[in-house]
C-alpha atoms as a PDB file:
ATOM      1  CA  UNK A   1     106.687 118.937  20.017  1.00  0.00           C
ATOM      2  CA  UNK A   2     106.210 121.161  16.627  1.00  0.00           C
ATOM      3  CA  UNK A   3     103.277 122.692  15.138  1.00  0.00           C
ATOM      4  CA  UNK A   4     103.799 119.448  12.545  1.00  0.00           C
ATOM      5  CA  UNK A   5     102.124 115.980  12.660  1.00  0.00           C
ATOM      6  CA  UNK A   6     105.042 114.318  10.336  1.00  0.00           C
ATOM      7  CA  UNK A   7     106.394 112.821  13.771  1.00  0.00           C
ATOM      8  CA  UNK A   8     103.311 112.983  15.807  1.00  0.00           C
ATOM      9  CA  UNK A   9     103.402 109.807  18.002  1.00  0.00           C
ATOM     10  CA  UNK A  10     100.408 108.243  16.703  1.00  0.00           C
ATOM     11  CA  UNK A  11     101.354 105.128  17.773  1.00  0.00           C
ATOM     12  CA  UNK A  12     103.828 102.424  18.965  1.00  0.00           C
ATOM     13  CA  UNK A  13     105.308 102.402  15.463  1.00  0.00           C
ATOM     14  CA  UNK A  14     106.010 106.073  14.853  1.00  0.00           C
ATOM     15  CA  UNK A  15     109.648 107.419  13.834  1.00  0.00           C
ATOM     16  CA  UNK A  16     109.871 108.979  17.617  1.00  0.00           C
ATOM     17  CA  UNK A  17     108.241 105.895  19.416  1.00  0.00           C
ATOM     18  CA  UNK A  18     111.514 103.629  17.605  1.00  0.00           C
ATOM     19  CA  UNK A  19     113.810 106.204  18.341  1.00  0.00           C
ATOM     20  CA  UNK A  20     112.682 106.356  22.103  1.00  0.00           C
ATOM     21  CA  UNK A  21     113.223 102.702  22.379  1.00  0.00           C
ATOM     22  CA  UNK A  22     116.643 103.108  21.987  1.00  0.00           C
ATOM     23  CA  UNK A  23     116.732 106.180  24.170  1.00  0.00           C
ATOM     24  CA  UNK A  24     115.098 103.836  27.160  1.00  0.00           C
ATOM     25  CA  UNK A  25     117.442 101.206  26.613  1.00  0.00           C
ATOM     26  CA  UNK A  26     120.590 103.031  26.669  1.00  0.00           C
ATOM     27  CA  UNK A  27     120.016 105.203  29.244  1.00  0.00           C
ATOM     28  CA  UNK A  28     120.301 102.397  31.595  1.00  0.00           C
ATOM     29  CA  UNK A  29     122.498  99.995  29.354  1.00  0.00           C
ATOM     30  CA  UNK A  30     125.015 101.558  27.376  1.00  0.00           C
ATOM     31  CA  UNK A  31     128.841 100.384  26.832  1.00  0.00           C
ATOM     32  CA  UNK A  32     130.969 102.190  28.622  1.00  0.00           C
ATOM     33  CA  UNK A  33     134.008 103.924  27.417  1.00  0.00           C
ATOM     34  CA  UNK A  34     137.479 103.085  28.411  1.00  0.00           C
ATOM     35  CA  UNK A  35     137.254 105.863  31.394  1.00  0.00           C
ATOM     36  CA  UNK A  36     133.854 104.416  32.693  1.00  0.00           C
ATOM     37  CA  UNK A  37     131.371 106.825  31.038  1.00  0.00           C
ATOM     38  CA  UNK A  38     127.887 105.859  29.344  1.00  0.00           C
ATOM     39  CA  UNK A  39     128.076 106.173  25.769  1.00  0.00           C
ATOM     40  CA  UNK A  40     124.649 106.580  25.514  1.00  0.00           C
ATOM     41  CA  UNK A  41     124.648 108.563  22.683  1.00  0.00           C
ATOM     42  CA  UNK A  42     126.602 105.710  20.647  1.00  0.00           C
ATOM     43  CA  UNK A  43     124.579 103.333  22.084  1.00  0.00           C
ATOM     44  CA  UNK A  44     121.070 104.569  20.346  1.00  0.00           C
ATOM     45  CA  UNK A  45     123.433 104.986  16.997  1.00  0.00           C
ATOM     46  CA  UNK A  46     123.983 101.828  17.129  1.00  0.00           C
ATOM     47  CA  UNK A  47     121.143 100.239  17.693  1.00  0.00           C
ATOM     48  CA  UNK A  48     119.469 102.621  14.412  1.00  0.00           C
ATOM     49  CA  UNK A  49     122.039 100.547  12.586  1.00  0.00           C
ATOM     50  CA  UNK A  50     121.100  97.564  13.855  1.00  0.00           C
ATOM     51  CA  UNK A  51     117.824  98.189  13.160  1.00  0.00           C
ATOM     52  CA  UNK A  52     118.526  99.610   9.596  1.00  0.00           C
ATOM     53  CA  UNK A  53     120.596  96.744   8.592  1.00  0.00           C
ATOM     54  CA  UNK A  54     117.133  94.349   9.302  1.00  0.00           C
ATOM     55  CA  UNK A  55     115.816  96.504   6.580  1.00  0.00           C
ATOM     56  CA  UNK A  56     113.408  98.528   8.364  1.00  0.00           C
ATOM     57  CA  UNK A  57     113.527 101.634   9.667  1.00  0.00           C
ATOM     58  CA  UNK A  58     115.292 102.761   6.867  1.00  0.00           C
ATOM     59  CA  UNK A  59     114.310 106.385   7.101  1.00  0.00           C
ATOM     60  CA  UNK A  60     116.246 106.788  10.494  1.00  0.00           C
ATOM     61  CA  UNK A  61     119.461 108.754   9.979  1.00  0.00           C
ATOM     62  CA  UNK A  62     121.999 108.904  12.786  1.00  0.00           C
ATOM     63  CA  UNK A  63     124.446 111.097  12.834  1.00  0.00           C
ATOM     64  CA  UNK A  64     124.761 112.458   9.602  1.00  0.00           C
ATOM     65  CA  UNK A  65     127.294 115.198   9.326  1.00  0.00           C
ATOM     66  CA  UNK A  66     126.440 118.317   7.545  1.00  0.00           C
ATOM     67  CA  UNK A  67     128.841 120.953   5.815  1.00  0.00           C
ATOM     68  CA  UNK A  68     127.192 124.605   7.442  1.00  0.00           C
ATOM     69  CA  UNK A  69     128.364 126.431   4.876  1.00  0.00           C
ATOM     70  CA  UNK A  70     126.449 125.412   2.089  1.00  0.00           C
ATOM     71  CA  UNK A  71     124.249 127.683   0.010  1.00  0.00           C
ATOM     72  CA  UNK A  72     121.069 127.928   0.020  1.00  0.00           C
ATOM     73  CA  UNK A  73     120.966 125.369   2.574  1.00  0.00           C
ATOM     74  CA  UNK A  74     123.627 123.073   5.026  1.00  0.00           C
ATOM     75  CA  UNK A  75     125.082 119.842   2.348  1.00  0.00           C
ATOM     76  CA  UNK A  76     125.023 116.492   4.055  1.00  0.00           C
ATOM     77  CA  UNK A  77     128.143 114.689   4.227  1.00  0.00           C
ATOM     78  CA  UNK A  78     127.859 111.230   2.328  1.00  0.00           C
ATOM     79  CA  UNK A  79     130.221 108.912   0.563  1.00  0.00           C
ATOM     80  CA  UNK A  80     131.004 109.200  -2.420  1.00  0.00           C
ATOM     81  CA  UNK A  81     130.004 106.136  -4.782  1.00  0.00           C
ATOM     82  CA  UNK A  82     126.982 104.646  -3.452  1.00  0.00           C
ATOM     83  CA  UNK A  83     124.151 104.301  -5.787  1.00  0.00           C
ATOM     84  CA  UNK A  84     121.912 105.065  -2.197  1.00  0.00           C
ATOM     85  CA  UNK A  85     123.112 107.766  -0.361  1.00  0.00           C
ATOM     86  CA  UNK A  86     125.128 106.604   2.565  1.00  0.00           C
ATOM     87  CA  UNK A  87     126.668 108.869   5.526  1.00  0.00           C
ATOM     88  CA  UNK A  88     129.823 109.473   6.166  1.00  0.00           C
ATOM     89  CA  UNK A  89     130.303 107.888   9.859  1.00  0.00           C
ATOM     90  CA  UNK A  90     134.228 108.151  11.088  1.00  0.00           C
ATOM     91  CA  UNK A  91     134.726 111.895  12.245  1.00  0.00           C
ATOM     92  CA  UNK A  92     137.669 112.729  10.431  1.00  0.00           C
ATOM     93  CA  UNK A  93     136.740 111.366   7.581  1.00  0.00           C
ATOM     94  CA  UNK A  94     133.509 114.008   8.263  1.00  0.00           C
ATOM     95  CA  UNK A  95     136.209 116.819   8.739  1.00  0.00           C
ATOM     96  CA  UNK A  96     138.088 116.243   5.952  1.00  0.00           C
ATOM     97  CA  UNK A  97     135.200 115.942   3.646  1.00  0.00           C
ATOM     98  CA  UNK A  98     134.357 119.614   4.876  1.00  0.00           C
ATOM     99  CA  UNK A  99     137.747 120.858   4.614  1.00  0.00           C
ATOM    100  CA  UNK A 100     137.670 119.829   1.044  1.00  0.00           C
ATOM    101  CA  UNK A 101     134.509 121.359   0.382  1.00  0.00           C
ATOM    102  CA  UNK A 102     135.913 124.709   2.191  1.00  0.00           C
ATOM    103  CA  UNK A 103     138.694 124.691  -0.297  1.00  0.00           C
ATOM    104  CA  UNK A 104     136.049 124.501  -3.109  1.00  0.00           C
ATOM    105  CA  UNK A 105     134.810 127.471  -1.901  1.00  0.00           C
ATOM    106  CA  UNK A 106     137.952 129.407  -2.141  1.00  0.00           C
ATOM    107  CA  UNK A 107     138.130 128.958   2.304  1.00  0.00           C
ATOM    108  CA  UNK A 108     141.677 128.404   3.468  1.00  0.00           C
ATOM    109  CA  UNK A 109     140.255 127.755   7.453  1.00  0.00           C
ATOM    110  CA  UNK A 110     137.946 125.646   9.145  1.00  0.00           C
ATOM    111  CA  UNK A 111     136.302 127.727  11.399  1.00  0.00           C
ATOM    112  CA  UNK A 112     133.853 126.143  14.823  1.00  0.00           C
ATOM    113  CA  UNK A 113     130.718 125.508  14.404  1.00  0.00           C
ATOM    114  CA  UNK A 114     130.987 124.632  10.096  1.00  0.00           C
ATOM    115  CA  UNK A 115     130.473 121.031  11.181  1.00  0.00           C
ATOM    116  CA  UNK A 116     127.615 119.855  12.733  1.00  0.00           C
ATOM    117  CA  UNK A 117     125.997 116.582  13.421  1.00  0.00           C
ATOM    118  CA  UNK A 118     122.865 115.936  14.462  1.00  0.00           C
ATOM    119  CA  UNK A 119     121.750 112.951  16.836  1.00  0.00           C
ATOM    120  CA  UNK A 120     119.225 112.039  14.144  1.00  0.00           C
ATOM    121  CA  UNK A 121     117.736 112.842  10.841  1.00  0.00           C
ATOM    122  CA  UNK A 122     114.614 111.220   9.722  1.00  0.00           C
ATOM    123  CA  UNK A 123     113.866 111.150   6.246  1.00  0.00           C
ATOM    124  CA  UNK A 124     110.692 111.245   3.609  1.00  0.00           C
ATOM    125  CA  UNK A 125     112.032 109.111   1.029  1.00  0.00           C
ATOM    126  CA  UNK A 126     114.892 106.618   2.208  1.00  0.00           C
ATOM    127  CA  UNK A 127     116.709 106.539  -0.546  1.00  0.00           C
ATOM    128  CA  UNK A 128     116.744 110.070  -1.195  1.00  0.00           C
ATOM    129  CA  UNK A 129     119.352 112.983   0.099  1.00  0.00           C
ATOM    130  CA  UNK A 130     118.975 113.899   3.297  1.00  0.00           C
ATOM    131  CA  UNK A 131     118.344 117.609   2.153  1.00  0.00           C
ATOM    132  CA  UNK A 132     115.981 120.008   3.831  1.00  0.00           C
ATOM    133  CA  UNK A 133     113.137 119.073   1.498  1.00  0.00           C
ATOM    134  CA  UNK A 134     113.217 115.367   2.488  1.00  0.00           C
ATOM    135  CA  UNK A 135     113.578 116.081   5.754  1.00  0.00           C
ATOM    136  CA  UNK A 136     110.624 115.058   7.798  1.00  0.00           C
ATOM    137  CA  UNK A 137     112.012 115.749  11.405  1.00  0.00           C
ATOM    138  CA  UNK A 138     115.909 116.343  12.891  1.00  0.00           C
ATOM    139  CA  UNK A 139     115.795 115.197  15.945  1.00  0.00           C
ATOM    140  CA  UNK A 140     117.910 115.737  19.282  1.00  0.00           C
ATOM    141  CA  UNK A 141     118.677 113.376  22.099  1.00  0.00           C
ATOM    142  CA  UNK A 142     119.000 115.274  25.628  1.00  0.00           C
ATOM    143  CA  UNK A 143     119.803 112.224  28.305  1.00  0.00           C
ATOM    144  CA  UNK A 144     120.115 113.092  31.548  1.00  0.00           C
ATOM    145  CA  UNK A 145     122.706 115.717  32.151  1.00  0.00           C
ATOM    146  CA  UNK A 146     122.686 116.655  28.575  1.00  0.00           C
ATOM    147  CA  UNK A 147     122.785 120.687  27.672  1.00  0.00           C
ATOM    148  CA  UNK A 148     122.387 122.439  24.318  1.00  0.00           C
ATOM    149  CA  UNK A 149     125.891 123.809  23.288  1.00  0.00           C
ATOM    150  CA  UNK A 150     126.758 127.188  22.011  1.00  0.00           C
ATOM    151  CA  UNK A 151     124.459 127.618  18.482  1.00  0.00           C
ATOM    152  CA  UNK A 152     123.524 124.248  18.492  1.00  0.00           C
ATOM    153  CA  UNK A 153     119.866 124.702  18.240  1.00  0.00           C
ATOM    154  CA  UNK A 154     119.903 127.355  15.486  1.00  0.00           C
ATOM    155  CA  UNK A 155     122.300 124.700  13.905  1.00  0.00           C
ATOM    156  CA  UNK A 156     119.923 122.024  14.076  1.00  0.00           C
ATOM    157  CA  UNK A 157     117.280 124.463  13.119  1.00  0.00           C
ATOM    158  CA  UNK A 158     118.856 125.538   9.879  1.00  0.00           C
ATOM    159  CA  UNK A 159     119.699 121.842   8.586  1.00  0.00           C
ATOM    160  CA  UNK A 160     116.228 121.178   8.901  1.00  0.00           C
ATOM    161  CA  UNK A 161     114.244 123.804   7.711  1.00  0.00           C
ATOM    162  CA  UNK A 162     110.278 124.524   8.280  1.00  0.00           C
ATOM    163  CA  UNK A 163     107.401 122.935   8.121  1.00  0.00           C
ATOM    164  CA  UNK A 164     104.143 124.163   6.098  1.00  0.00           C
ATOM    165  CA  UNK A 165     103.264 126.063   9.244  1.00  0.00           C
ATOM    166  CA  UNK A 166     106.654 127.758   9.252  1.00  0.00           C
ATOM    167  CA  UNK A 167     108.007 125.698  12.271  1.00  0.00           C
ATOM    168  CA  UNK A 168     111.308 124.354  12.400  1.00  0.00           C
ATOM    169  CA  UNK A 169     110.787 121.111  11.879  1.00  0.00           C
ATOM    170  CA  UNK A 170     113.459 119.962  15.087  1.00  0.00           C
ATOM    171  CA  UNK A 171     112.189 117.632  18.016  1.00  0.00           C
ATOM    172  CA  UNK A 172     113.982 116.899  21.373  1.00  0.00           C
ATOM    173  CA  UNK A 173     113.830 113.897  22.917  1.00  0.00           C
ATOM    174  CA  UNK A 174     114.897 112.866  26.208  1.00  0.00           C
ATOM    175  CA  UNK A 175     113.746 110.148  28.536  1.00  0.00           C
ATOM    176  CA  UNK A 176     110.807 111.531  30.243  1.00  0.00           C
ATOM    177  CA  UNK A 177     109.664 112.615  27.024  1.00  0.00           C
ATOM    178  CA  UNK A 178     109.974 109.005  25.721  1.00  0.00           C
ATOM    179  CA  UNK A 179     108.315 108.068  28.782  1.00  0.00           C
ATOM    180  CA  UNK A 180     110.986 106.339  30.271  1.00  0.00           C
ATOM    181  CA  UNK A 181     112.447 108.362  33.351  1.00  0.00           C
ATOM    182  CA  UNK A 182     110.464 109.141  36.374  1.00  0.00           C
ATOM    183  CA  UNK A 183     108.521 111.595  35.434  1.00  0.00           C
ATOM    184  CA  UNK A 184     107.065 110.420  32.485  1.00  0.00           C
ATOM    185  CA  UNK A 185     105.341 113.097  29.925  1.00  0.00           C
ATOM    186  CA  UNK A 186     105.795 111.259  26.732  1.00  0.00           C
ATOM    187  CA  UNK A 187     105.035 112.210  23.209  1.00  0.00           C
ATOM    188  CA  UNK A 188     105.857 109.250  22.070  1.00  0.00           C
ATOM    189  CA  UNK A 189     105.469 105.608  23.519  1.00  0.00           C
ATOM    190  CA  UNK A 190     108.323 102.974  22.946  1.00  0.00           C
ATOM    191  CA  UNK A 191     108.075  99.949  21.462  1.00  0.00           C
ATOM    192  CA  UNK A 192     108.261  96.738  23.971  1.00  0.00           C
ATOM    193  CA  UNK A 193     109.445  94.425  21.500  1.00  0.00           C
ATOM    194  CA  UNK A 194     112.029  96.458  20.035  1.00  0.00           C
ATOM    195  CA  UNK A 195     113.331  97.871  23.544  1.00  0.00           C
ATOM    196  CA  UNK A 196     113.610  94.437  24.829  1.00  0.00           C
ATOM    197  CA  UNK A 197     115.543  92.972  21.394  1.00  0.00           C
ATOM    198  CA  UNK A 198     117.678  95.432  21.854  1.00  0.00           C
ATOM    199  CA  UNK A 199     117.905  94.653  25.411  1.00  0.00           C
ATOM    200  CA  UNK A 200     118.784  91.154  24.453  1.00  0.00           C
ATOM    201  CA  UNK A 201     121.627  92.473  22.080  1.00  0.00           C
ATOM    202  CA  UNK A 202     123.333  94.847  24.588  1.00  0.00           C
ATOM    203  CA  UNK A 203     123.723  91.816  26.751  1.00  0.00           C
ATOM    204  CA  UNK A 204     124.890  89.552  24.286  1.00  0.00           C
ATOM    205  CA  UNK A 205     127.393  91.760  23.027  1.00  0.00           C
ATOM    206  CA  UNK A 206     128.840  92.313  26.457  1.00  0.00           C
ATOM    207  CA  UNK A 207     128.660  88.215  27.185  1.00  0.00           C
ATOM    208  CA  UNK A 208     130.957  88.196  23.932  1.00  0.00           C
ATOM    209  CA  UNK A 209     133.306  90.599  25.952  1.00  0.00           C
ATOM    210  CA  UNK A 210     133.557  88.513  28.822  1.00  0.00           C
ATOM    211  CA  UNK A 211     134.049  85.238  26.967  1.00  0.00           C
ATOM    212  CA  UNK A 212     136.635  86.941  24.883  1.00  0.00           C
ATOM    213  CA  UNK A 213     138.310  87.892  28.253  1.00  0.00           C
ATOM    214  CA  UNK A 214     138.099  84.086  29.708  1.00  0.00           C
ATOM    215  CA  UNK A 215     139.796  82.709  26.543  1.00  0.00           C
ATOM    216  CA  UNK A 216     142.653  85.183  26.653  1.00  0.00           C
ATOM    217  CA  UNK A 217     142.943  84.544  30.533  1.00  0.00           C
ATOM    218  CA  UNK A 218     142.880  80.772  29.745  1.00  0.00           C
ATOM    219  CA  UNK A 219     145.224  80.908  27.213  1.00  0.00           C
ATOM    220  CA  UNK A 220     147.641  82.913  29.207  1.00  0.00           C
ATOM    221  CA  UNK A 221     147.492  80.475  32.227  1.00  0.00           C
ATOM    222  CA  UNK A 222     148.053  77.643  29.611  1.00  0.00           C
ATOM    223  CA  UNK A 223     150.832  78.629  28.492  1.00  0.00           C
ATOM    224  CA  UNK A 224     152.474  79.887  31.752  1.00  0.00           C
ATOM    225  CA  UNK A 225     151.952  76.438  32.964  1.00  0.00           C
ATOM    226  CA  UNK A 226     153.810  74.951  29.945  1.00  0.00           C
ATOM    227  CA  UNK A 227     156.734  77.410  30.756  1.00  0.00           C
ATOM    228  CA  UNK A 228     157.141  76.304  34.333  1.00  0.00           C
ATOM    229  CA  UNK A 229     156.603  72.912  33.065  1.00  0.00           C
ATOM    230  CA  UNK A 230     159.731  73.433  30.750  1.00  0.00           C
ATOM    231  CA  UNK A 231     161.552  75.242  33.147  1.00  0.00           C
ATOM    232  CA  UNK A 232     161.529  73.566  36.117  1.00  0.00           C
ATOM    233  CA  UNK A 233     161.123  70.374  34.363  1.00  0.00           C
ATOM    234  CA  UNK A 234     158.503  68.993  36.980  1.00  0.00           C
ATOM    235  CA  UNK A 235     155.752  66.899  35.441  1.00  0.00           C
ATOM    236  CA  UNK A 236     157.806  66.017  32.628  1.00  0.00           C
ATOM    237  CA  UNK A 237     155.811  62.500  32.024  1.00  0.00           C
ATOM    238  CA  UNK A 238     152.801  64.736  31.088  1.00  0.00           C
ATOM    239  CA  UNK A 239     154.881  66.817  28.036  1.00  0.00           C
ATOM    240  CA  UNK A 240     152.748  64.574  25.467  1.00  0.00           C
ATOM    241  CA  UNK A 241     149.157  65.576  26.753  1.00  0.00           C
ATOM    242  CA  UNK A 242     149.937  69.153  27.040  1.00  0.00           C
ATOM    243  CA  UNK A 243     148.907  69.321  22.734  1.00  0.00           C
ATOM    244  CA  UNK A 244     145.918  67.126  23.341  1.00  0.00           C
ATOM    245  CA  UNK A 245     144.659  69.831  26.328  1.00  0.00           C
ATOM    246  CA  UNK A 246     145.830  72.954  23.857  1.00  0.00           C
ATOM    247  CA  UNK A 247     143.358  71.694  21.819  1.00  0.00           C
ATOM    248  CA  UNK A 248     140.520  70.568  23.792  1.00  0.00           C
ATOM    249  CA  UNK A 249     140.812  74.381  25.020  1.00  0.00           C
ATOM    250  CA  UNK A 250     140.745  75.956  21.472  1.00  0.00           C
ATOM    251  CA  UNK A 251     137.658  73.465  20.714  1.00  0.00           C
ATOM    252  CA  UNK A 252     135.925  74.373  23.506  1.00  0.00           C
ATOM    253  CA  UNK A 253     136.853  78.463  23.176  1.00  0.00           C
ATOM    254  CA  UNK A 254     135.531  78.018  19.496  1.00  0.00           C
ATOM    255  CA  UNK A 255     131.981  76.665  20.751  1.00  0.00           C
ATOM    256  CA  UNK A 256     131.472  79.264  23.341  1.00  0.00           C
ATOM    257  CA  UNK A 257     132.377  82.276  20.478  1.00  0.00           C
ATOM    258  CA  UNK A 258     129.889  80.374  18.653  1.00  0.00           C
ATOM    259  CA  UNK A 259     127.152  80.261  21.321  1.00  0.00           C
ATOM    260  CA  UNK A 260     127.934  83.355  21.847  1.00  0.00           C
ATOM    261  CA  UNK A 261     128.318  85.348  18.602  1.00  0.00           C
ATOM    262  CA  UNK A 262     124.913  85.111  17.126  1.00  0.00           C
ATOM    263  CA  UNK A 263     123.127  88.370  16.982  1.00  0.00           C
ATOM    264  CA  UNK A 264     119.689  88.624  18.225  1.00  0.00           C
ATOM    265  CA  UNK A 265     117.698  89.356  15.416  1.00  0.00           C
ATOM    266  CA  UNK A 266     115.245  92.835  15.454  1.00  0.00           C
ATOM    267  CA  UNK A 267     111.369  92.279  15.729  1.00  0.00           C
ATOM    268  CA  UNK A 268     109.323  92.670  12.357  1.00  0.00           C
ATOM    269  CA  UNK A 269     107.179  95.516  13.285  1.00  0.00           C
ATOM    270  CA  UNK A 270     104.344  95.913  11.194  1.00  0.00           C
ATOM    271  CA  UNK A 271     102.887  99.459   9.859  1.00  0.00           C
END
């Protein structure tokens, strides 16, 4: 933990303590990618969304790309347009935006390192830039397994600048630190209502997967029976109910997307 209280878990509500019940959650929970790994990382991105679209939490950045080689201090990478300043998420959208702001400075190459993006920025002011003096806290998720890469911490360091007692003002998280692994020396307590919504969400999203799945399965079986139907011409007599079933099976795939489609809505957490 710094020298500075801006972060200082002071309670279940603090910018760490929502941040760590994400890190809890997806440690154990997270999608996996097509090759069967955790996206973990993703997974607490997503749920800062989530949470951000509810209309709290506001001040919660993640992911926000920043352009190294700005002077006097890295330039955040946002869209351009927005009346609030919004990040840029895709990542070559990211790396294009720096490329364009290399050839502003009269630089031909990108060179490693010019791009970096942080797990998680929080902010003073919402609404405000995410520049070095609105930056309350950059902080960096370490899960299990996780290393600091080359430069990565001076990086980090840089984009977010001191605090009044000269401290960088970066944090690192990781899941004993949030209090969640097995050896638990947290500095900042999650928050059971949010951890379990979120819980709730995870699974929800994945039931949508699997009904998804069943319908395209069904489907498929449908209409190989109708095929052999035509084909071999057995159970001819029944030609006339094969619409009425087609339907009853897109009525019935309808309800269960509909069951299962509505998000679980995040806690109000007061201040």
């Amino acid at each position: 933990m710094t020298a500075s209280c801006a972060t200082c878990a002071d309670g279940p509500l603090s910018e760490l303590g929502i941040i760590c019940s994400f890190v809890c959650v997806c440690d154990n929970s997270a999608p996996k990618s097509k090759a069967g790994s955790m996206l973990k990382q993703n997974c607490v991105a997503k749920g800062l969304d989530w949470m951000r679209d509810s209309g709290q939490g506001r001040n919660i950045l993640p992911e926000v790309g920043y352009y190294m080689g700005g002077v006097p201090a890295p330039v955040p990478l946002l869209l351009d347009g927005p009346a609030v300043p919004e990040r840029i998420k895709n990542h070559w959208h990211r790396f294009n935006k720096v490329r364009k702001l290399l050839a502003e400075d009269g630089v031909e190459k990108y060179s490693k390192g010019l791009l970096r993006i942080p797990d998680i920025v929080i902010t003073e002011q919402p609404d405000q830039i995410p520049i070095q003096p609105n930056i309350k806290q950059v902080v960096e998720i370490k899960f299990p397994g996780d290393k600091w890469g080359a430069g990565q911490k001076d990086a980090y360091e840089t984009i977010a600048g001191e605090d009044d007692f000269g401290t960088p003002k970066l944090t690192e998280l990781n899941t004993n630190k949030c209090g969640c692994g097995d050896k638990k020396q947290p500095i900042a307590n999650p928050v059971p209502a949010l951890t379990n919504a979120w819980q709730d969400e995870l699974d929800r999203q994945q039931s949508n997967k699997l009904v998804d799945i069943g319908i395209v399965v069904g489907g498929t079986l449908l209409g190989v029976a109708m095929i052999l139907d035509d084909f071999t011409g057995i159970g001819a007599a029944d030609d006339p109910f094969i619409p009425i079933v087609s339907s009853a099976v897109a009525r019935s795939s309808v309800r269960l997307l509909t069951l299962g489609s509505l998000p679980v809505a995040v806690p109000i957490l007061a201040n």
